[in-house]
PDB file of N, CA and C in Angstrom:
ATOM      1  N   UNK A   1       0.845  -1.181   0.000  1.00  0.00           N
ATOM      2  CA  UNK A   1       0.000   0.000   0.000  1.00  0.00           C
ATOM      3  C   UNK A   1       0.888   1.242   0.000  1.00  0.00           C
ATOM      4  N   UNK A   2       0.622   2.145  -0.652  1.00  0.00           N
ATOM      5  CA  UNK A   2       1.142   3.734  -0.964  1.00  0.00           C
ATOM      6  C   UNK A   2       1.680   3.936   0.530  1.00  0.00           C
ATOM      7  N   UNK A   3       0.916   3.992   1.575  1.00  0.00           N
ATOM      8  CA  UNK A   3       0.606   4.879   2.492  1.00  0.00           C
ATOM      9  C   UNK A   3       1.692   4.054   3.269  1.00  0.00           C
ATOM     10  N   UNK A   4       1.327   2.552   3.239  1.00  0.00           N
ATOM     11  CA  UNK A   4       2.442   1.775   4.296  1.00  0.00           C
ATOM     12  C   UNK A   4       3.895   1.623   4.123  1.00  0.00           C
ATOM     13  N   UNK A   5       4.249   1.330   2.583  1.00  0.00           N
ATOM     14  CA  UNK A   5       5.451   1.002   2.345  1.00  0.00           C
ATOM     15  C   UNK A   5       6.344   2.072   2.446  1.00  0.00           C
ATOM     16  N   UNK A   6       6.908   3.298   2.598  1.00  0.00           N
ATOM     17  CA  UNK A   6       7.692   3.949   3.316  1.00  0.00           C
ATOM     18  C   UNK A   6       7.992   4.180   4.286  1.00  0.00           C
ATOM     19  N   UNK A   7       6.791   3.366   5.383  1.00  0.00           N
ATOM     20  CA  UNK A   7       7.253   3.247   6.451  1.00  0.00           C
ATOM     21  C   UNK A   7       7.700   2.178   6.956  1.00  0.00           C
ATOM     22  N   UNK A   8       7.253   1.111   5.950  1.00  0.00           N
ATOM     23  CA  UNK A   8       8.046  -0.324   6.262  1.00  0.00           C
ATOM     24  C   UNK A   8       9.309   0.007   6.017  1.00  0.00           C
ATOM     25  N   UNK A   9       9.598   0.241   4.895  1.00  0.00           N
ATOM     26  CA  UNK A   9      11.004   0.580   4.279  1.00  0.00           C
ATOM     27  C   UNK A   9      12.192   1.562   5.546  1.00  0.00           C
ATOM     28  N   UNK A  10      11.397   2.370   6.305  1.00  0.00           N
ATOM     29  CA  UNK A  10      12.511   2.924   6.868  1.00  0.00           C
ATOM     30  C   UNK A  10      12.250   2.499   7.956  1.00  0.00           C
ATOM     31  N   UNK A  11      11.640   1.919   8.485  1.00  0.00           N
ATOM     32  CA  UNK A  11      11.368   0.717  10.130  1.00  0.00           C
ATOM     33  C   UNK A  11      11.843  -0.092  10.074  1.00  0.00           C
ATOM     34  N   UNK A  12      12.033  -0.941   8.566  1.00  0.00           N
ATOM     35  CA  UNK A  12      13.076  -2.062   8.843  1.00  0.00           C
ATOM     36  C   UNK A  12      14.586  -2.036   7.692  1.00  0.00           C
ATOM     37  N   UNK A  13      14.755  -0.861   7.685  1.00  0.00           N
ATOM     38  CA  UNK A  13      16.213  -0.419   7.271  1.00  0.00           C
ATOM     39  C   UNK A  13      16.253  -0.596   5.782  1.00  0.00           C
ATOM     40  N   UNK A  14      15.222   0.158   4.819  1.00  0.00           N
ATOM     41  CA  UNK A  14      15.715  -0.436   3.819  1.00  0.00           C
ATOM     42  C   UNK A  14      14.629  -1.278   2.581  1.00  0.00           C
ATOM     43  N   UNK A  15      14.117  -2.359   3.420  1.00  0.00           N
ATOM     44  CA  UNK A  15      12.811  -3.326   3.120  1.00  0.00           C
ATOM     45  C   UNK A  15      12.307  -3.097   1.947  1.00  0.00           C
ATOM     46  N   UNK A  16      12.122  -2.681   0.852  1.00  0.00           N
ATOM     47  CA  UNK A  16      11.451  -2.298   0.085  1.00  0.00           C
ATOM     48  C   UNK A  16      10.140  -3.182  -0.610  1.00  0.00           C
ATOM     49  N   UNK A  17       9.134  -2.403  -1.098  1.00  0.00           N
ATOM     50  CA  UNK A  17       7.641  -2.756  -1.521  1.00  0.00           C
ATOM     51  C   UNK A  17       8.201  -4.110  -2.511  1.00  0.00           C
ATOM     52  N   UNK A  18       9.179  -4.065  -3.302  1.00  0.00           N
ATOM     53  CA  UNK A  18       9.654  -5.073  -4.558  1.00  0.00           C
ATOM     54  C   UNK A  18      10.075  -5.759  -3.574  1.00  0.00           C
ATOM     55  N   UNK A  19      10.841  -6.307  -2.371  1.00  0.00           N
ATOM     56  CA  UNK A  19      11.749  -7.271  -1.885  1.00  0.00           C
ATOM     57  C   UNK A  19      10.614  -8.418  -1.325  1.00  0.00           C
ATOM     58  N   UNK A  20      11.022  -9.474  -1.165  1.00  0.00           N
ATOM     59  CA  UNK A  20      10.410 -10.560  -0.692  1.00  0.00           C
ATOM     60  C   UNK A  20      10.742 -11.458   0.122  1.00  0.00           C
ATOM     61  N   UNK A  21      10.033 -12.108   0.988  1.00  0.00           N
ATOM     62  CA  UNK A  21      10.743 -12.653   2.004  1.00  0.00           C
ATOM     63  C   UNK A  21      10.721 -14.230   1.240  1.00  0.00           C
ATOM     64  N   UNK A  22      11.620 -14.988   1.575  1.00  0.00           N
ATOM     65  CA  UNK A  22      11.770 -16.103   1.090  1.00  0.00           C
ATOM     66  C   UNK A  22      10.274 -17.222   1.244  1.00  0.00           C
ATOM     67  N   UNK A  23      10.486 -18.239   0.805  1.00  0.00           N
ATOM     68  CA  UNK A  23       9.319 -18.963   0.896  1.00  0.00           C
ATOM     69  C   UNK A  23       9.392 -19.549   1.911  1.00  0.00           C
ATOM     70  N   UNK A  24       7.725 -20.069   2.716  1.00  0.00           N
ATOM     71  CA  UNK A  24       7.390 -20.572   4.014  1.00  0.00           C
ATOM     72  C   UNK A  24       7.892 -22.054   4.206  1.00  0.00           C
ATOM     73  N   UNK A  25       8.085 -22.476   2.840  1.00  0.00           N
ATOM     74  CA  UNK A  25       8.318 -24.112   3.082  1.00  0.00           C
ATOM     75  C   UNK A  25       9.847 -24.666   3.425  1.00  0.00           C
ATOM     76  N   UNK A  26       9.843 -24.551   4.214  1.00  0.00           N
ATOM     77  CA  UNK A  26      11.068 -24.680   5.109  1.00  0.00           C
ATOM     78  C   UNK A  26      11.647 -26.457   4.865  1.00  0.00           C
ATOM     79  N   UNK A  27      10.632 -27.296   4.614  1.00  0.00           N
ATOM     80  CA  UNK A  27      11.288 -28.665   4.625  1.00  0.00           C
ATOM     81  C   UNK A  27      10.997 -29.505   5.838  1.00  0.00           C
ATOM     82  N   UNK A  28      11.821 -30.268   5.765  1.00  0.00           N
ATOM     83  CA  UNK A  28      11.917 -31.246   7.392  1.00  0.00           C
ATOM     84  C   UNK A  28      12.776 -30.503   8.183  1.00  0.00           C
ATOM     85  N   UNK A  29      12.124 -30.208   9.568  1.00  0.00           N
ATOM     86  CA  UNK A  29      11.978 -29.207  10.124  1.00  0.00           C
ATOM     87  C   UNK A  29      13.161 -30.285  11.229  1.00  0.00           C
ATOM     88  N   UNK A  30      13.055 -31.704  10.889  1.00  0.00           N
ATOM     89  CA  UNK A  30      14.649 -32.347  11.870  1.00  0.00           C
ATOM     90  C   UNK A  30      15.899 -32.121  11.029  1.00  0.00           C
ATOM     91  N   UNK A  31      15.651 -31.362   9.289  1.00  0.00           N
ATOM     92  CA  UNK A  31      17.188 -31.316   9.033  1.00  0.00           C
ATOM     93  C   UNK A  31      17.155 -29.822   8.649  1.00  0.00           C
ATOM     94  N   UNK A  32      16.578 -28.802   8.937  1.00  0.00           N
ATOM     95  CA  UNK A  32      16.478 -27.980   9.013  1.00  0.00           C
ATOM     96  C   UNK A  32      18.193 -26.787   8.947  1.00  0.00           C
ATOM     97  N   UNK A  33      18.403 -26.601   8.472  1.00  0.00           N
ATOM     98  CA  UNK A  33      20.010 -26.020   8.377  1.00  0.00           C
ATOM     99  C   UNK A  33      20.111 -24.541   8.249  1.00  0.00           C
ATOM    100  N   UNK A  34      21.264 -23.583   7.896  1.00  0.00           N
ATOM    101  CA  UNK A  34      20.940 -22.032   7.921  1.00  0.00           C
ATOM    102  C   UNK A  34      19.890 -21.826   6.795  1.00  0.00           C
ATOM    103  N   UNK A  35      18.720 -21.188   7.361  1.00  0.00           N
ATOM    104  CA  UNK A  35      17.778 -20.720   6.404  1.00  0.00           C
ATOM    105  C   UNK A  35      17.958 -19.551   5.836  1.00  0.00           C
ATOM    106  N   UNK A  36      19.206 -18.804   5.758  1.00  0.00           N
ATOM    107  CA  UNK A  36      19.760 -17.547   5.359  1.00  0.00           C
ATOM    108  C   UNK A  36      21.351 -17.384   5.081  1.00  0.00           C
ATOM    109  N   UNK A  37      21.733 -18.448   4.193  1.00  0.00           N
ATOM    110  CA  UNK A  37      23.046 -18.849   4.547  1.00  0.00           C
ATOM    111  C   UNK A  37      24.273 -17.586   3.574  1.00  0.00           C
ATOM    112  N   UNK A  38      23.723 -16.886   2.869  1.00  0.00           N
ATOM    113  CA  UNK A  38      24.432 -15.665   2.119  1.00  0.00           C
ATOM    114  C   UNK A  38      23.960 -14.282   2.740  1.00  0.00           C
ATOM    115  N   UNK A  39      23.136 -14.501   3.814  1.00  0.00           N
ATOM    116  CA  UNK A  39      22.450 -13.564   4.756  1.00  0.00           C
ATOM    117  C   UNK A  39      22.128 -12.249   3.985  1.00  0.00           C
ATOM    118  N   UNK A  40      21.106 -12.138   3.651  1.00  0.00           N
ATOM    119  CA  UNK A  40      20.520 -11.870   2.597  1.00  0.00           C
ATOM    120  C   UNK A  40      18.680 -11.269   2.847  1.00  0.00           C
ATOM    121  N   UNK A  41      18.369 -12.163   3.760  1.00  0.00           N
ATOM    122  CA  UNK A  41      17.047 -11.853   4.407  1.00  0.00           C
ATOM    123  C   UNK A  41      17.080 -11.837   5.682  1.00  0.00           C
ATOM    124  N   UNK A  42      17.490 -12.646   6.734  1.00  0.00           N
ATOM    125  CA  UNK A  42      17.426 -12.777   8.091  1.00  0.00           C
ATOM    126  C   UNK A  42      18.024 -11.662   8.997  1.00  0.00           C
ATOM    127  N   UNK A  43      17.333 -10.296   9.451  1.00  0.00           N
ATOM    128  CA  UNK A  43      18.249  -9.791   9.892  1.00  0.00           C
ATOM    129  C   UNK A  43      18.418  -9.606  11.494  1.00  0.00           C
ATOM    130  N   UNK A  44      17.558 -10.228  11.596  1.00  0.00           N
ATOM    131  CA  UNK A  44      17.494 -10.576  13.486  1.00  0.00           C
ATOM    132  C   UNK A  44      15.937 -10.952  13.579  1.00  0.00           C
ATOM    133  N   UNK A  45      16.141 -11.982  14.803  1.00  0.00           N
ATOM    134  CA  UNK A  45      14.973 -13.030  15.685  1.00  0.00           C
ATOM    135  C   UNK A  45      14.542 -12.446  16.643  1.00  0.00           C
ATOM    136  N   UNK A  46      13.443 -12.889  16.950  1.00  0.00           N
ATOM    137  CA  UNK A  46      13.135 -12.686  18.441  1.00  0.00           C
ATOM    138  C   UNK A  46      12.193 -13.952  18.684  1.00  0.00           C
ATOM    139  N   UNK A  47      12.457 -13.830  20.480  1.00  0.00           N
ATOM    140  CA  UNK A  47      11.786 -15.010  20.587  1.00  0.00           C
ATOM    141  C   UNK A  47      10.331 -14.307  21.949  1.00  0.00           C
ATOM    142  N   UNK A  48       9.216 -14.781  21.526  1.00  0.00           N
ATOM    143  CA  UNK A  48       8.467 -13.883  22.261  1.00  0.00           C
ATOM    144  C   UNK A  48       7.492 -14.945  23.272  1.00  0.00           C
ATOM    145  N   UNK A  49       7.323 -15.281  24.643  1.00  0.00           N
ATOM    146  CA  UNK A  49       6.614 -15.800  25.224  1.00  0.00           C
ATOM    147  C   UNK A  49       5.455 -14.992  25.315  1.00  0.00           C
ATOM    148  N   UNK A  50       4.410 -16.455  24.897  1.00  0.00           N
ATOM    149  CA  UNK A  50       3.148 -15.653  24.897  1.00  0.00           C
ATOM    150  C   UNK A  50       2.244 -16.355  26.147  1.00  0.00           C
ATOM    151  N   UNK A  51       2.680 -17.938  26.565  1.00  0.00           N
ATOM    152  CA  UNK A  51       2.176 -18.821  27.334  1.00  0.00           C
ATOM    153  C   UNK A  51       3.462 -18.647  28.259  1.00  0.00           C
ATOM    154  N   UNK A  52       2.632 -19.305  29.694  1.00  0.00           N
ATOM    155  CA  UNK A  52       3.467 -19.415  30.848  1.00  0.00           C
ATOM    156  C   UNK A  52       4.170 -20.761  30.762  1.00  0.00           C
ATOM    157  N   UNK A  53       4.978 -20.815  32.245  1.00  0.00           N
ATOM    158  CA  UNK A  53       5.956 -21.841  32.009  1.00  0.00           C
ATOM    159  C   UNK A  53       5.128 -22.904  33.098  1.00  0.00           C
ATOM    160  N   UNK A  54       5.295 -24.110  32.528  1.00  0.00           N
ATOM    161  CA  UNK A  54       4.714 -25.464  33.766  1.00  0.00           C
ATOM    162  C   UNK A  54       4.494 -24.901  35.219  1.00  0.00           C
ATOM    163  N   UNK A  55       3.867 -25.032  35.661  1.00  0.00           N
ATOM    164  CA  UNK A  55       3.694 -24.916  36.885  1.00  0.00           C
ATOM    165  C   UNK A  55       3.671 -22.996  37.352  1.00  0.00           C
ATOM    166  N   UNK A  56       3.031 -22.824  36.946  1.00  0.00           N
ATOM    167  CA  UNK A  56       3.014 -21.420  36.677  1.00  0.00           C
ATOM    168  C   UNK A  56       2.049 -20.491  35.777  1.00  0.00           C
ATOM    169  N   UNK A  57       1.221 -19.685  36.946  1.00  0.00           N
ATOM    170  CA  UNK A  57       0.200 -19.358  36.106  1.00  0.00           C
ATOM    171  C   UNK A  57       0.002 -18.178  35.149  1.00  0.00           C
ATOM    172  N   UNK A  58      -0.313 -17.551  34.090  1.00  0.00           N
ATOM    173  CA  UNK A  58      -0.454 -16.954  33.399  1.00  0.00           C
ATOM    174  C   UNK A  58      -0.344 -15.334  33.564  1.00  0.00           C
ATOM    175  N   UNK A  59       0.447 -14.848  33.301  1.00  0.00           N
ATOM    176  CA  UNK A  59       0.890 -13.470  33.716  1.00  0.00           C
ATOM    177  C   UNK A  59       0.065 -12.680  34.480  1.00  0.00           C
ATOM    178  N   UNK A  60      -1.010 -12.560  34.559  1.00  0.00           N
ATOM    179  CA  UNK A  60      -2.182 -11.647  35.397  1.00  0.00           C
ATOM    180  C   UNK A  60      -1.907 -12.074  36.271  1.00  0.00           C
ATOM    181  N   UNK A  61      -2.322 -13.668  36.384  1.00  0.00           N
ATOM    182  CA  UNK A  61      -1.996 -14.258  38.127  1.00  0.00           C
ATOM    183  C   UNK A  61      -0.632 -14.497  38.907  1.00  0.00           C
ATOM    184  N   UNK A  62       0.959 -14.268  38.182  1.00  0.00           N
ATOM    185  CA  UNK A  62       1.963 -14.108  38.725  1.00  0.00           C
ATOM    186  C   UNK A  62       2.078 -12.890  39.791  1.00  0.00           C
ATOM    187  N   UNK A  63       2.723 -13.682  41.046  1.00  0.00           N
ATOM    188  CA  UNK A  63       3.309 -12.776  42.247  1.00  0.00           C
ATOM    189  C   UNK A  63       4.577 -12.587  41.178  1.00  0.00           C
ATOM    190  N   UNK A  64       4.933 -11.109  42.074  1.00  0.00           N
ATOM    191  CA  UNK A  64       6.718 -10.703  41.743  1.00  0.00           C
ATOM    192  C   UNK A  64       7.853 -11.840  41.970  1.00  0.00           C
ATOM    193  N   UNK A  65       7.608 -12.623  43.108  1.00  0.00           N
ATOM    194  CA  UNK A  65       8.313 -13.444  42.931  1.00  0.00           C
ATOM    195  C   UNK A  65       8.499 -15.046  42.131  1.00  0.00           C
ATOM    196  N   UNK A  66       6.991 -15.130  41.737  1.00  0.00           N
ATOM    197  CA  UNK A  66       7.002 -16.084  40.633  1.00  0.00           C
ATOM    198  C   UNK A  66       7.677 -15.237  39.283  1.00  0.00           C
ATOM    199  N   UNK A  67       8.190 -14.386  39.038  1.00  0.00           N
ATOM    200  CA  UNK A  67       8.332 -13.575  38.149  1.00  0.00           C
ATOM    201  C   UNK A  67       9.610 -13.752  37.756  1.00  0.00           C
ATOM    202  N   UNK A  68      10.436 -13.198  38.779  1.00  0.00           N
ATOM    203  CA  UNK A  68      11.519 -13.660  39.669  1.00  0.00           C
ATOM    204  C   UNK A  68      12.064 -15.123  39.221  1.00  0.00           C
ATOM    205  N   UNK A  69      11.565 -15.841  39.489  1.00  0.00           N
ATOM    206  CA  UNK A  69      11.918 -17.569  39.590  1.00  0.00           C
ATOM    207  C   UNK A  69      11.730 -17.437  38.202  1.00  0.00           C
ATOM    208  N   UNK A  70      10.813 -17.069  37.242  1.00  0.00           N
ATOM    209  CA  UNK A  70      10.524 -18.045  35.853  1.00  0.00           C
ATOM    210  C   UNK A  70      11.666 -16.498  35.288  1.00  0.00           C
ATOM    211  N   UNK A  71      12.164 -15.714  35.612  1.00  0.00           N
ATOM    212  CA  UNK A  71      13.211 -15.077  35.028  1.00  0.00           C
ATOM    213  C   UNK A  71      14.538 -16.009  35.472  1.00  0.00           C
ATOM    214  N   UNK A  72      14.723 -16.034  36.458  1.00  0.00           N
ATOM    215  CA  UNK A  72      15.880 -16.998  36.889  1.00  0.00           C
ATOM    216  C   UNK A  72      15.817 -18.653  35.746  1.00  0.00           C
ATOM    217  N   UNK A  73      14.831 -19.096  35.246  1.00  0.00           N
ATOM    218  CA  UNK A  73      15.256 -20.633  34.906  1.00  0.00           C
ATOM    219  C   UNK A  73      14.750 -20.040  33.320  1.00  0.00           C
ATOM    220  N   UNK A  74      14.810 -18.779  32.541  1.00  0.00           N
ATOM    221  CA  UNK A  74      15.125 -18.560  31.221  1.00  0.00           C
ATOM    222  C   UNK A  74      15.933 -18.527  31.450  1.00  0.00           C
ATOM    223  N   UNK A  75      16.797 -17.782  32.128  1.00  0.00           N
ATOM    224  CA  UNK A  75      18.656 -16.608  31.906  1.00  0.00           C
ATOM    225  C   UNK A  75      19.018 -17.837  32.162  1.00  0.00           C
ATOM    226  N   UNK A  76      18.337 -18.756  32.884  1.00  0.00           N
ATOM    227  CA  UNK A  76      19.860 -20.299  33.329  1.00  0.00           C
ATOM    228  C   UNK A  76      19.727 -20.977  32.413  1.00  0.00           C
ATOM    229  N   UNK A  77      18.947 -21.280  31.534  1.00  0.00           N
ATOM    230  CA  UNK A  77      18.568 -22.305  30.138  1.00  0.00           C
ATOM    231  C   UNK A  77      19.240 -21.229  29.136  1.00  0.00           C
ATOM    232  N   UNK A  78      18.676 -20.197  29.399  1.00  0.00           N
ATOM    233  CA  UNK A  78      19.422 -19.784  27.563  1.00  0.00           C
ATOM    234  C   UNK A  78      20.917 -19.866  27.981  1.00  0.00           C
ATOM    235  N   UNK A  79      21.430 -19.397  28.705  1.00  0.00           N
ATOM    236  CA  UNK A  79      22.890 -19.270  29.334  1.00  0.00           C
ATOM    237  C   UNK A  79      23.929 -20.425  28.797  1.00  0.00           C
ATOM    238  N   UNK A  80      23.053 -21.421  28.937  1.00  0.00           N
ATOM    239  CA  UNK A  80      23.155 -22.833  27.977  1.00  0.00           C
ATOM    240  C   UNK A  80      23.764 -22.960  26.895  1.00  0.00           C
ATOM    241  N   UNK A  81      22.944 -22.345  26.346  1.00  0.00           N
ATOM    242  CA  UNK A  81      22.876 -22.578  24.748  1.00  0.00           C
ATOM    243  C   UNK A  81      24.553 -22.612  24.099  1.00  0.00           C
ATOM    244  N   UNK A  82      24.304 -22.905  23.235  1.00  0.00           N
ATOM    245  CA  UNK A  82      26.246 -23.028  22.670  1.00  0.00           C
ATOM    246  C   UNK A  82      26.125 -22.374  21.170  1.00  0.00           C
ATOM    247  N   UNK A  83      27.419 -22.330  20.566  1.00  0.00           N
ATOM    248  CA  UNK A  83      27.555 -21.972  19.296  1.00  0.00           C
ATOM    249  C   UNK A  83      26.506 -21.050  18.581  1.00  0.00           C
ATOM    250  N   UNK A  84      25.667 -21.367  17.567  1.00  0.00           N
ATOM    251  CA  UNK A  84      24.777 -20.620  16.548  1.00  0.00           C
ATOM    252  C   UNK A  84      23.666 -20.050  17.811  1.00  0.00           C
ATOM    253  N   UNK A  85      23.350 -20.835  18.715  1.00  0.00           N
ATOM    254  CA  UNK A  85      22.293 -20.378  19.880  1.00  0.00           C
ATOM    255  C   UNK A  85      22.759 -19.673  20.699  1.00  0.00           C
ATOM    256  N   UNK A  86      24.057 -19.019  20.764  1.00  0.00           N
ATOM    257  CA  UNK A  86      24.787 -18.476  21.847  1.00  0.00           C
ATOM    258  C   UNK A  86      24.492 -17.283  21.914  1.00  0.00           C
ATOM    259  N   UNK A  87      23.642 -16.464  22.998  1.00  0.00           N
ATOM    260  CA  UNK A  87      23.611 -14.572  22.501  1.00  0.00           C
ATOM    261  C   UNK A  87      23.283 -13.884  23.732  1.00  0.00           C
ATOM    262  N   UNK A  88      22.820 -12.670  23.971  1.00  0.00           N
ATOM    263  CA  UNK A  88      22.400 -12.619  24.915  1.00  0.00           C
ATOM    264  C   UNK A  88      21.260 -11.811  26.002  1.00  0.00           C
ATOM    265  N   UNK A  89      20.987 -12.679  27.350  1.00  0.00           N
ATOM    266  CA  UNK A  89      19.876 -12.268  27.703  1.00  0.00           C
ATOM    267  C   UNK A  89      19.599 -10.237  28.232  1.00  0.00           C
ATOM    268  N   UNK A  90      18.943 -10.231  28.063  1.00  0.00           N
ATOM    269  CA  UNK A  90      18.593  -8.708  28.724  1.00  0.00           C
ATOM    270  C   UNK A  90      17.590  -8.407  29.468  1.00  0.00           C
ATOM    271  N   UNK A  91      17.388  -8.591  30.958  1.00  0.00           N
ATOM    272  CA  UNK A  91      16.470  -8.598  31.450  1.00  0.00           C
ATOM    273  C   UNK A  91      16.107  -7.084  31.621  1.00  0.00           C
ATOM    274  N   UNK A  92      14.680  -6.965  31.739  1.00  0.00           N
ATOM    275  CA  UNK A  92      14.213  -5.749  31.601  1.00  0.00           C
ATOM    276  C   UNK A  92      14.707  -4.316  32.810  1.00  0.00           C
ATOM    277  N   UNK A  93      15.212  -5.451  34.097  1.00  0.00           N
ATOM    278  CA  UNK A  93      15.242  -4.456  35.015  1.00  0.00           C
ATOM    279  C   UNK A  93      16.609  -3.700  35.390  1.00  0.00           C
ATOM    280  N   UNK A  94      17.272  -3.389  35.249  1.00  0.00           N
ATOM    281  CA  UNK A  94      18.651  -2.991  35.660  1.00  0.00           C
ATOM    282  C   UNK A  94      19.714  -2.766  34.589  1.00  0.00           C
ATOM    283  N   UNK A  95      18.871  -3.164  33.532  1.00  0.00           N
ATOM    284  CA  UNK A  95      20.073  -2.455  32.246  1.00  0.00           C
ATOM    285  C   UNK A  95      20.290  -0.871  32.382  1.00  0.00           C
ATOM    286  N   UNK A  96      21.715  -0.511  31.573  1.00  0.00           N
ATOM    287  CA  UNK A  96      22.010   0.581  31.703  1.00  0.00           C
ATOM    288  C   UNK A  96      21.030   1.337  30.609  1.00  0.00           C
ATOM    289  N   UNK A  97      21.087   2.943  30.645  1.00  0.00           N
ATOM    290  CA  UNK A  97      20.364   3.245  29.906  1.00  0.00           C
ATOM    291  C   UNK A  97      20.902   3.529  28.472  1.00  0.00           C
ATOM    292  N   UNK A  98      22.549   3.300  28.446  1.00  0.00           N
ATOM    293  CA  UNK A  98      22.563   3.055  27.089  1.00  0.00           C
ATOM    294  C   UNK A  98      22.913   1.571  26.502  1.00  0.00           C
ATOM    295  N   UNK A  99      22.358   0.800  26.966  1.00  0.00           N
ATOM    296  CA  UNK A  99      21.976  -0.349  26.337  1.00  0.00           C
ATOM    297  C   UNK A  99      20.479  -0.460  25.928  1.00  0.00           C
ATOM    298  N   UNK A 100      19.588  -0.081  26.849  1.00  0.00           N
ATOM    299  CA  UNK A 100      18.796   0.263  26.313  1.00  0.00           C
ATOM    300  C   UNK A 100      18.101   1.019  24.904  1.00  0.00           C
ATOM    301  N   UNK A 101      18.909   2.067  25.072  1.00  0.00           N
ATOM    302  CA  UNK A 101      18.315   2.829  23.589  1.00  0.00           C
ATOM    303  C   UNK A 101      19.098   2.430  22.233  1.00  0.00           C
ATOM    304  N   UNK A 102      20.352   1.344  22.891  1.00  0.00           N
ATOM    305  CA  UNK A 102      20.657   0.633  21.803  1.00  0.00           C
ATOM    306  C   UNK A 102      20.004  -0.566  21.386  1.00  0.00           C
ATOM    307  N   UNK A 103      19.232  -0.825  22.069  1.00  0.00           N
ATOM    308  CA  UNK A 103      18.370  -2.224  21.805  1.00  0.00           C
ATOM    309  C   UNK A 103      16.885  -1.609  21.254  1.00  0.00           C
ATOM    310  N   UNK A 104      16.904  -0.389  21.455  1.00  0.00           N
ATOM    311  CA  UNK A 104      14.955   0.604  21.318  1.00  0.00           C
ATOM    312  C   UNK A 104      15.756   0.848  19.717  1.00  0.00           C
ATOM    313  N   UNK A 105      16.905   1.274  19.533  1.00  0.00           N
ATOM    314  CA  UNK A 105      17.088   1.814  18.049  1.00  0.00           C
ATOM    315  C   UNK A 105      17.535   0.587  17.090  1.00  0.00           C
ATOM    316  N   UNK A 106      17.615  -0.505  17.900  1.00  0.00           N
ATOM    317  CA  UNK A 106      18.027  -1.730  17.204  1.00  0.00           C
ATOM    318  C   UNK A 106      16.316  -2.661  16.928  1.00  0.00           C
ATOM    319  N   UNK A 107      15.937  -2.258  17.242  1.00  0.00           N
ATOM    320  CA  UNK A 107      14.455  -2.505  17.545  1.00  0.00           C
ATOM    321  C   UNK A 107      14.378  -3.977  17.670  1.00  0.00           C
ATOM    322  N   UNK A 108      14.875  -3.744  18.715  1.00  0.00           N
ATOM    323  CA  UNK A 108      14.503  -4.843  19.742  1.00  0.00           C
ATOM    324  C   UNK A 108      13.910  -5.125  21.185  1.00  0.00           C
ATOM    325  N   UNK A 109      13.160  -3.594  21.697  1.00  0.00           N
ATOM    326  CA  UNK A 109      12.887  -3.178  22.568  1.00  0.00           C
ATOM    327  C   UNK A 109      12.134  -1.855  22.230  1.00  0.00           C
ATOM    328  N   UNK A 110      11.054  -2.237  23.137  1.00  0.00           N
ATOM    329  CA  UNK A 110      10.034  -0.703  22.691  1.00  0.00           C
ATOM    330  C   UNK A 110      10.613   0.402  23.499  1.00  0.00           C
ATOM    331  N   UNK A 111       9.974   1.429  22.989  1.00  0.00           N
ATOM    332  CA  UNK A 111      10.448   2.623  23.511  1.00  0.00           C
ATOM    333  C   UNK A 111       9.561   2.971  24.326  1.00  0.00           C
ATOM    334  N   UNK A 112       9.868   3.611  26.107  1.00  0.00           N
ATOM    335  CA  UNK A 112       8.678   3.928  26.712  1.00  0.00           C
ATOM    336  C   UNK A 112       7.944   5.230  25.779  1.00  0.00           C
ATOM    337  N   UNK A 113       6.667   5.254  26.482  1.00  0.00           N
ATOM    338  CA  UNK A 113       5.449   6.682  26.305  1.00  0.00           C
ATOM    339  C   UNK A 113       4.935   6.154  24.698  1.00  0.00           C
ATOM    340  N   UNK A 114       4.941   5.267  24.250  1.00  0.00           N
ATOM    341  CA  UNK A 114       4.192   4.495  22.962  1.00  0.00           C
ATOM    342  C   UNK A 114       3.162   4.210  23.734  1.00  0.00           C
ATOM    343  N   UNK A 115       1.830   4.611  23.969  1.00  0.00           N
ATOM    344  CA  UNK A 115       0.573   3.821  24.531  1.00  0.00           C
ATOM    345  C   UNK A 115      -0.192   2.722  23.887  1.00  0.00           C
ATOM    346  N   UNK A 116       0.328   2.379  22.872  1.00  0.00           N
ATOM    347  CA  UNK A 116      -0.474   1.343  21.722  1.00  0.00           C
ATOM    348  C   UNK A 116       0.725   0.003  22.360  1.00  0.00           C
ATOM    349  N   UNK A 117       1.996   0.197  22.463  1.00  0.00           N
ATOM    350  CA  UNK A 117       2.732  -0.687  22.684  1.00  0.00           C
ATOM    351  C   UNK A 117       2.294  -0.893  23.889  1.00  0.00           C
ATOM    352  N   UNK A 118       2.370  -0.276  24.925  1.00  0.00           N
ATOM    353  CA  UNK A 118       2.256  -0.413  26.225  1.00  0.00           C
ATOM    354  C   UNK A 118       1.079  -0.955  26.396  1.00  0.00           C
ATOM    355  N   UNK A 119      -0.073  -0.821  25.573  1.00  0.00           N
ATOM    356  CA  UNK A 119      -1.385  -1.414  25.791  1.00  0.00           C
ATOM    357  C   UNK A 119      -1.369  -3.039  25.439  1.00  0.00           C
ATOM    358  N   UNK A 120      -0.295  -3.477  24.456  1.00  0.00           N
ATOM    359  CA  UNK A 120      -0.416  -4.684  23.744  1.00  0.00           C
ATOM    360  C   UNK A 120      -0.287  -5.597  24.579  1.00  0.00           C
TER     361      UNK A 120
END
């Protein structure tokens, strides 16, 4: 659309109305290998919890300190991870503030006083 694609284009660096994202059919998803291997399309992931973790109830009903605990056993699992999975965590509370606005201009982090974000 007229109205959208200049702002796609400069929100995601570039993007243009002609470019295309590769196709959905990914294959067998057990041999699955770099899906961007001349890096070319992929220009960063995110991984977004939308469900709670076992034993643990659904964000409305979390105390601070269930909050707490299911932050403690992500940062210790991803911490894990090795090689191509290796990166890292940023918990929301105690970052500096210029990591922050490097992660808000890397857009990977909203920016406060957005009320549409903050509502989502």
């Amino acid at each position: 659309a007229d109205l959208f694609d200049p702002i796609i284009e400069d929100y995601h660096g570039g993007f243009k109305k002609t470019d295309k994202h590769p196709p959905k059919d990914f294959g067998d998803v057990d041999t699955l290998g770099n899906l961007d291997p001349a890096n070319e399309f992929i220009v960063s992931t995110r991984v977004r919890c939308g469900r709670s973790l076992e034993g643990y109830p659904f964000n409305p009903c979390l105390t601070e300190a269930q909050y707490k605990e299911m932050e403690e056993k992500v940062s210790s699992t991803l911490s894990g991870l090795e090689g191509e999975l290796k990166g890292t965590f940023y918990p929301l509370t105690g970052m500096s503030k210029e990591v922050q606005q490097k992660l808000i201009d890397d857009h990977f982090l909203f920016k406060e006083g957005d009320r549409f974000l903050q509502a989502a």
